[in-house]
N, C-alpha and C. Protein backbone atom coordinates (compact mmCIF):
# COMPACT_ATOMS: atom_id res chain seq x y z
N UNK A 1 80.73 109.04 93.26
CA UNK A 1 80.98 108.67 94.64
C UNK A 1 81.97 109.67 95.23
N UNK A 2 81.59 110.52 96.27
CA UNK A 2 82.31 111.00 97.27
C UNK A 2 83.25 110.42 98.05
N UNK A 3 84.32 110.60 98.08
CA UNK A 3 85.49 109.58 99.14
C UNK A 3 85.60 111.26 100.03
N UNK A 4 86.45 110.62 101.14
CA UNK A 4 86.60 111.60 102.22
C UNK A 4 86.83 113.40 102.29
N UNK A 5 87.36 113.20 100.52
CA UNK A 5 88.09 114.66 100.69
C UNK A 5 86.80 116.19 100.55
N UNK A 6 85.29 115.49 100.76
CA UNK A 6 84.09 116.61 101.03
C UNK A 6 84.65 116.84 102.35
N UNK A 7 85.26 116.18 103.18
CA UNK A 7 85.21 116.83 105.02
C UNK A 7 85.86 117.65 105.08
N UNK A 8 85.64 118.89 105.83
CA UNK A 8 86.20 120.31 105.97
C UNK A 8 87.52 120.17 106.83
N UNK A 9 87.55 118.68 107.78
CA UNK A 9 88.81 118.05 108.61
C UNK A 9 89.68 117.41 107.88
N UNK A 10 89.68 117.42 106.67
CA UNK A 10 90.51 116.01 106.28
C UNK A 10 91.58 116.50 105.53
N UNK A 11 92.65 116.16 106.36
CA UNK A 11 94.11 117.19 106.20
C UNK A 11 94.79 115.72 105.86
N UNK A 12 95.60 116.07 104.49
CA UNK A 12 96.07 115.50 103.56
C UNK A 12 97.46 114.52 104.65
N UNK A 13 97.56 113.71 104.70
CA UNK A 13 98.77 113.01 105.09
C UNK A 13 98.26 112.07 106.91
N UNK A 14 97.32 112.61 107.39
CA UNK A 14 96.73 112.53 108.61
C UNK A 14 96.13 111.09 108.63
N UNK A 15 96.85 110.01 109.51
CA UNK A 15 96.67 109.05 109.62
C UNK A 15 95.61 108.56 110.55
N UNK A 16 95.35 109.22 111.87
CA UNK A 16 94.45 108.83 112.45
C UNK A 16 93.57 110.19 112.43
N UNK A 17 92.29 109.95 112.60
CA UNK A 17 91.17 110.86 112.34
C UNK A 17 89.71 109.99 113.55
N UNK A 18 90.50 110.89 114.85
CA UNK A 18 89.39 110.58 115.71
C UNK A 18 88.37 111.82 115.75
N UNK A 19 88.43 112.90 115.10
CA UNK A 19 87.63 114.03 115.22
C UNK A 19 86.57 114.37 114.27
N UNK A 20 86.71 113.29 113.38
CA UNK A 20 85.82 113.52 112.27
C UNK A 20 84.71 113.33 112.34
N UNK A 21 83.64 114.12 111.90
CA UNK A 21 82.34 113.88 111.71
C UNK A 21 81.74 114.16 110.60
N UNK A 22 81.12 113.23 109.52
CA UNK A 22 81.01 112.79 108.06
C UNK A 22 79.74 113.81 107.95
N UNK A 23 78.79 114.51 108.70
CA UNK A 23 77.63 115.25 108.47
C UNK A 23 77.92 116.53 109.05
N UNK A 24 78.69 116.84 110.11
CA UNK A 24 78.81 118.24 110.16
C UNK A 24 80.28 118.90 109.87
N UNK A 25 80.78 118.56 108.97
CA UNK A 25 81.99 119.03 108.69
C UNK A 25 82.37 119.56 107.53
N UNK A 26 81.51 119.51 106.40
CA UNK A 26 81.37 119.45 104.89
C UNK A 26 82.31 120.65 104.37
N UNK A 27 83.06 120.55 103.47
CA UNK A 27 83.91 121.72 103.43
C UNK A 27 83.18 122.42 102.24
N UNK A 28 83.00 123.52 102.74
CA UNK A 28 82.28 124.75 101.83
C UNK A 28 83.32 125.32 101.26
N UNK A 29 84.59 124.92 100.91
CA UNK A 29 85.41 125.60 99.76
C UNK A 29 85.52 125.06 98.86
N UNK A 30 85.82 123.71 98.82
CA UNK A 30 85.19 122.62 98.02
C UNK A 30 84.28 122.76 97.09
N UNK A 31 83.06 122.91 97.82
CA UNK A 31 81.76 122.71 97.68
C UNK A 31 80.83 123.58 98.43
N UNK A 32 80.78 124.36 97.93
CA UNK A 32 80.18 125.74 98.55
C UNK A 32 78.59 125.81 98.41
N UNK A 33 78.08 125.33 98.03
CA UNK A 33 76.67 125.26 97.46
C UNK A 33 76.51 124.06 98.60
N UNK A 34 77.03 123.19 99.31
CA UNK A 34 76.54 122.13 100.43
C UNK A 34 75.77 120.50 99.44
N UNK A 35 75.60 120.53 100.23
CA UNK A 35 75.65 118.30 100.00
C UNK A 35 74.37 118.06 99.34
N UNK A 36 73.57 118.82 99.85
CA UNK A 36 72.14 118.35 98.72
C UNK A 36 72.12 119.18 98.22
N UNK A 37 72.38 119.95 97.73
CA UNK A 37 72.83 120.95 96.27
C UNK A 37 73.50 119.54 95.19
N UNK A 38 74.53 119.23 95.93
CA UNK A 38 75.37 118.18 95.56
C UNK A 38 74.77 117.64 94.36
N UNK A 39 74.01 116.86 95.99
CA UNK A 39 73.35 115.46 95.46
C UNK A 39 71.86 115.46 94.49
N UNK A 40 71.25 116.75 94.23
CA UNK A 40 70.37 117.20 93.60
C UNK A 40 71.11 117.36 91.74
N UNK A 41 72.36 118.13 91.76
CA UNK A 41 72.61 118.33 90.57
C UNK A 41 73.77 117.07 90.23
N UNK A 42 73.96 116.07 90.89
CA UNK A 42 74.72 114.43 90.10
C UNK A 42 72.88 113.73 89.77
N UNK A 43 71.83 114.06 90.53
CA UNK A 43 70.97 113.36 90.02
C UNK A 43 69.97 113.80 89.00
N UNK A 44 70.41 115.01 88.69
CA UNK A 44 69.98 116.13 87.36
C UNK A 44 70.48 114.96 85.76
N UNK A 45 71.70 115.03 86.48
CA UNK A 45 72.42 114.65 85.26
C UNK A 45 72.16 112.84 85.54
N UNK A 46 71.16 112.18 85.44
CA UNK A 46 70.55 110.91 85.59
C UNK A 46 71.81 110.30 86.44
N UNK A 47 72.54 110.62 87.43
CA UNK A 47 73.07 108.90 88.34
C UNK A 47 72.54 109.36 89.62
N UNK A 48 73.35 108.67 90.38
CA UNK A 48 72.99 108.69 91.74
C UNK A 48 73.69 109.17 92.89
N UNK A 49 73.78 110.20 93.39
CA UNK A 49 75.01 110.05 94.32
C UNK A 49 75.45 109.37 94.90
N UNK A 50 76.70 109.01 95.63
CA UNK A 50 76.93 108.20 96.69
C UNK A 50 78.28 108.62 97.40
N UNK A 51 78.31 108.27 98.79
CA UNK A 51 79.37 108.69 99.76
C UNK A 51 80.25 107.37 100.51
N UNK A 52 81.16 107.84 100.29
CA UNK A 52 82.23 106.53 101.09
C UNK A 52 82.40 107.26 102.44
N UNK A 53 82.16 105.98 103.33
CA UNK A 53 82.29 106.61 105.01
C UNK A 53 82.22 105.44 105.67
N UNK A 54 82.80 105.35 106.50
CA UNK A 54 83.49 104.22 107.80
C UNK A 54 82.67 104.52 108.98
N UNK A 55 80.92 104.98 109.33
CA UNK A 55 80.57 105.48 110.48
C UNK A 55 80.60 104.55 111.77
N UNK A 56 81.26 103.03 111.95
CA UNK A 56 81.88 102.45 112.46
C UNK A 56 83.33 103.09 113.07
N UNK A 57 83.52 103.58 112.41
CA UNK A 57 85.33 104.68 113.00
C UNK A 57 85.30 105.62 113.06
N UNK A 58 84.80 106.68 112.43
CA UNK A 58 84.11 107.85 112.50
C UNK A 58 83.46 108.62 113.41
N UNK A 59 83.04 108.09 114.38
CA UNK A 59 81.94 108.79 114.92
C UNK A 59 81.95 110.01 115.81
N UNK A 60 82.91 110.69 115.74
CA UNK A 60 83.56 111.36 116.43
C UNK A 60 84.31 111.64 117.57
N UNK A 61 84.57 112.84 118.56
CA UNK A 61 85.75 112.61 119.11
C UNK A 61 85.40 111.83 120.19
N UNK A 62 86.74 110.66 120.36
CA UNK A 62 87.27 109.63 121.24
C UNK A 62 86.48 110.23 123.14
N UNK A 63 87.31 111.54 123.19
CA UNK A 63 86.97 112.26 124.39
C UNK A 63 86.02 112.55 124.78
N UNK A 64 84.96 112.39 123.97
CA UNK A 64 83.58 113.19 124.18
C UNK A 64 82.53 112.33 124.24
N UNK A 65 82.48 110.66 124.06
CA UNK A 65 81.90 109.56 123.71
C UNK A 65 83.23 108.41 123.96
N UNK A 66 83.51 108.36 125.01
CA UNK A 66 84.44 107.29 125.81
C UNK A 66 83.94 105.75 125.54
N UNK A 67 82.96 106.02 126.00
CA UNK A 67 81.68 105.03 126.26
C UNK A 67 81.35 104.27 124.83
N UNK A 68 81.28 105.04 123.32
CA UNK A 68 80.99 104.56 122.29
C UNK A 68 81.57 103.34 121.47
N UNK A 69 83.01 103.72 122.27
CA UNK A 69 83.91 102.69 121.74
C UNK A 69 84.24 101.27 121.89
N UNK A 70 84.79 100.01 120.87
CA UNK A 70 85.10 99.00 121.67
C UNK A 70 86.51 99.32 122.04
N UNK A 71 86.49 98.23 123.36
CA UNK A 71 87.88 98.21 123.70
C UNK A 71 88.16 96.70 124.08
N UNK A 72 89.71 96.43 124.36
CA UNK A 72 89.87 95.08 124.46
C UNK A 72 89.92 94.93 126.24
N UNK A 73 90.65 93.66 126.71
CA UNK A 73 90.58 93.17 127.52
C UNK A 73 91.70 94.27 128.55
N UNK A 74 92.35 95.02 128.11
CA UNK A 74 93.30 95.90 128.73
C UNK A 74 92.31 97.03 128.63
N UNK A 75 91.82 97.58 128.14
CA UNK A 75 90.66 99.11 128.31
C UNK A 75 91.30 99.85 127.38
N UNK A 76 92.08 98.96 126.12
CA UNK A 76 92.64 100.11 124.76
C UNK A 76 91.70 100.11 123.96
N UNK A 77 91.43 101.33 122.97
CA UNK A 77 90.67 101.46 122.36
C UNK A 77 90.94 100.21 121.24
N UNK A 78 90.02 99.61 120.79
CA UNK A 78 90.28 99.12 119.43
C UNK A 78 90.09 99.61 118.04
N UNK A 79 90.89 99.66 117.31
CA UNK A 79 91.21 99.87 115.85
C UNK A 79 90.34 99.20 114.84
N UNK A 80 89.70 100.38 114.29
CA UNK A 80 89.34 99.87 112.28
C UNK A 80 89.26 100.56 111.82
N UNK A 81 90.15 100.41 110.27
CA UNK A 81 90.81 101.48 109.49
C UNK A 81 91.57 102.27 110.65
N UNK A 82 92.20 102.33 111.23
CA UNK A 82 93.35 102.95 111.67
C UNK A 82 91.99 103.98 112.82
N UNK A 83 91.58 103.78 112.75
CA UNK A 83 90.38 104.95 113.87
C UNK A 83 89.93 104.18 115.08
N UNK A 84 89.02 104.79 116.27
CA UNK A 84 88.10 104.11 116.79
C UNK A 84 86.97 103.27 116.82
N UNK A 85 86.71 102.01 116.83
CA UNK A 85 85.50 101.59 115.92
C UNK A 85 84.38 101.77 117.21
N UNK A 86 83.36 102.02 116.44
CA UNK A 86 82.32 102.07 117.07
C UNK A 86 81.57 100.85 117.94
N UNK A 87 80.99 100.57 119.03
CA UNK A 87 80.61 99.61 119.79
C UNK A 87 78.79 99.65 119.71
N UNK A 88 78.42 98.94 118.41
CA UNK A 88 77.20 99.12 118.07
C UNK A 88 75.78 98.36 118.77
N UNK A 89 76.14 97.78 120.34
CA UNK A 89 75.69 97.24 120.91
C UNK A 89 74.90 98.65 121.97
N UNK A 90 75.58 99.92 121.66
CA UNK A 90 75.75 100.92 122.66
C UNK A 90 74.13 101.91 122.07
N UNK A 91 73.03 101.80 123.30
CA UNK A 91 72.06 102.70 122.31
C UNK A 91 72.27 103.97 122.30
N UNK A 92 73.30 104.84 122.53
CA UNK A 92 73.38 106.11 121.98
C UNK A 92 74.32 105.89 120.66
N UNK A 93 75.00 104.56 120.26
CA UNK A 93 75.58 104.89 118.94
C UNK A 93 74.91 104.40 118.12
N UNK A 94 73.78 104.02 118.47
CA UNK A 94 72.48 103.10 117.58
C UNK A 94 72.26 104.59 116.97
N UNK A 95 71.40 105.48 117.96
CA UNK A 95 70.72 106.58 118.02
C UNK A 95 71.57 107.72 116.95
N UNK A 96 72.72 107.63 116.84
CA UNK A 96 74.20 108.13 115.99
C UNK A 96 73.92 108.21 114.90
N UNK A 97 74.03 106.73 114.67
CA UNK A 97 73.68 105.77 113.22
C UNK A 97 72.46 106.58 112.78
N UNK A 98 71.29 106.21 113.30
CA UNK A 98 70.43 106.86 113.10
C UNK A 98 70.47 108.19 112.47
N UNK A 99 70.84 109.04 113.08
CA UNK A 99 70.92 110.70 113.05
C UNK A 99 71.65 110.48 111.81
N UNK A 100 73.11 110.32 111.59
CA UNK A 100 73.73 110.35 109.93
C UNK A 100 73.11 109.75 109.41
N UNK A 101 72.46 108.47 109.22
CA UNK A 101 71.69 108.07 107.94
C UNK A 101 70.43 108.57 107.76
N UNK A 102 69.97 109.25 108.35
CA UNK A 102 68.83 110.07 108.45
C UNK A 102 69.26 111.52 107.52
N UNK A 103 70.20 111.68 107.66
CA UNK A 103 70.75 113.09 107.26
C UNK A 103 71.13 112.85 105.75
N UNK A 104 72.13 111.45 105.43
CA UNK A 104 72.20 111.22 104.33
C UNK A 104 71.05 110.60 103.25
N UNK A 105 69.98 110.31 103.96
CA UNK A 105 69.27 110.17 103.01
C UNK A 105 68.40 110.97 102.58
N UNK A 106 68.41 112.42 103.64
CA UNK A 106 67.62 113.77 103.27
C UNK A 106 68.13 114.43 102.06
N UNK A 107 69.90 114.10 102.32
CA UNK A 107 70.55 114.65 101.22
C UNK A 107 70.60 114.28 99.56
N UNK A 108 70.01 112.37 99.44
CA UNK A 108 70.49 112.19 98.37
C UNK A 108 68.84 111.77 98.07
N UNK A 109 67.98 111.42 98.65
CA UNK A 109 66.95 110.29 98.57
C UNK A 109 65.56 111.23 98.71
N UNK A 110 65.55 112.54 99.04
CA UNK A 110 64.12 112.92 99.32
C UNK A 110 64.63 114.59 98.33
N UNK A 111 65.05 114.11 96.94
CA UNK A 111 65.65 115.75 96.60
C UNK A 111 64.33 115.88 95.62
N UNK A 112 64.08 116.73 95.29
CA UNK A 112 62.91 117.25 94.07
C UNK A 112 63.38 117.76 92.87
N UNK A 113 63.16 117.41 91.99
CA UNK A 113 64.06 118.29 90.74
C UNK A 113 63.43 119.16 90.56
């Protein structure tokens, strides 16, 4: 299982992380060979890959997708895990959803040995 530290953004001590994006950010120093390279050679060796991700908070930047977010009765953003949570009633963050799990399952679920 992958936890956060594949993202090419994810600077050690950084509490809020409204800029992150879990599919285009992948850090190639890390992991230079990329994510279905990855996920092709953990499933060489018989398991399965898997990725920890919050795409509820995640979804990238606050500024650029105003609209994506919930907010409360004052027009503040609301909080989960310390981020923006996503307002999944919204069909462009349906359409979101879509696009990353689409991407992650190219990566782990359609590999060929």
């Amino acid at each position: 299982m992958l936890d956060e530290g594949y993202d090419g953004k994810n600077n050690v001590g950084q509490s809020v992380r409204e800029d992150h994006n879990w599919i285009g950010e992948w850090d190639r120093e890390k992991f230079p060979h990329g994510p279905k390279w990855l996920a092709t050679f953990i499933k060489s060796k018989g398991l399965r890959a898997g990725l920890w991700l919050v795409p509820n908070a995640y979804a990238g930047a606050l500024e650029q997708h105003p609209g994506w977010y919930l907010r409360d009765k004052e027009g503040k953003v609301i909080r989960d895990y310390n981020t923006p949570a996503l307002d999944s009633t919204n069909p462009e963050v349906v359409n979101f959803l879509k696009k990353l799990f689409t991407t992650l399952d190219d990566w782990v679920l359609n590999i060929t040995s």
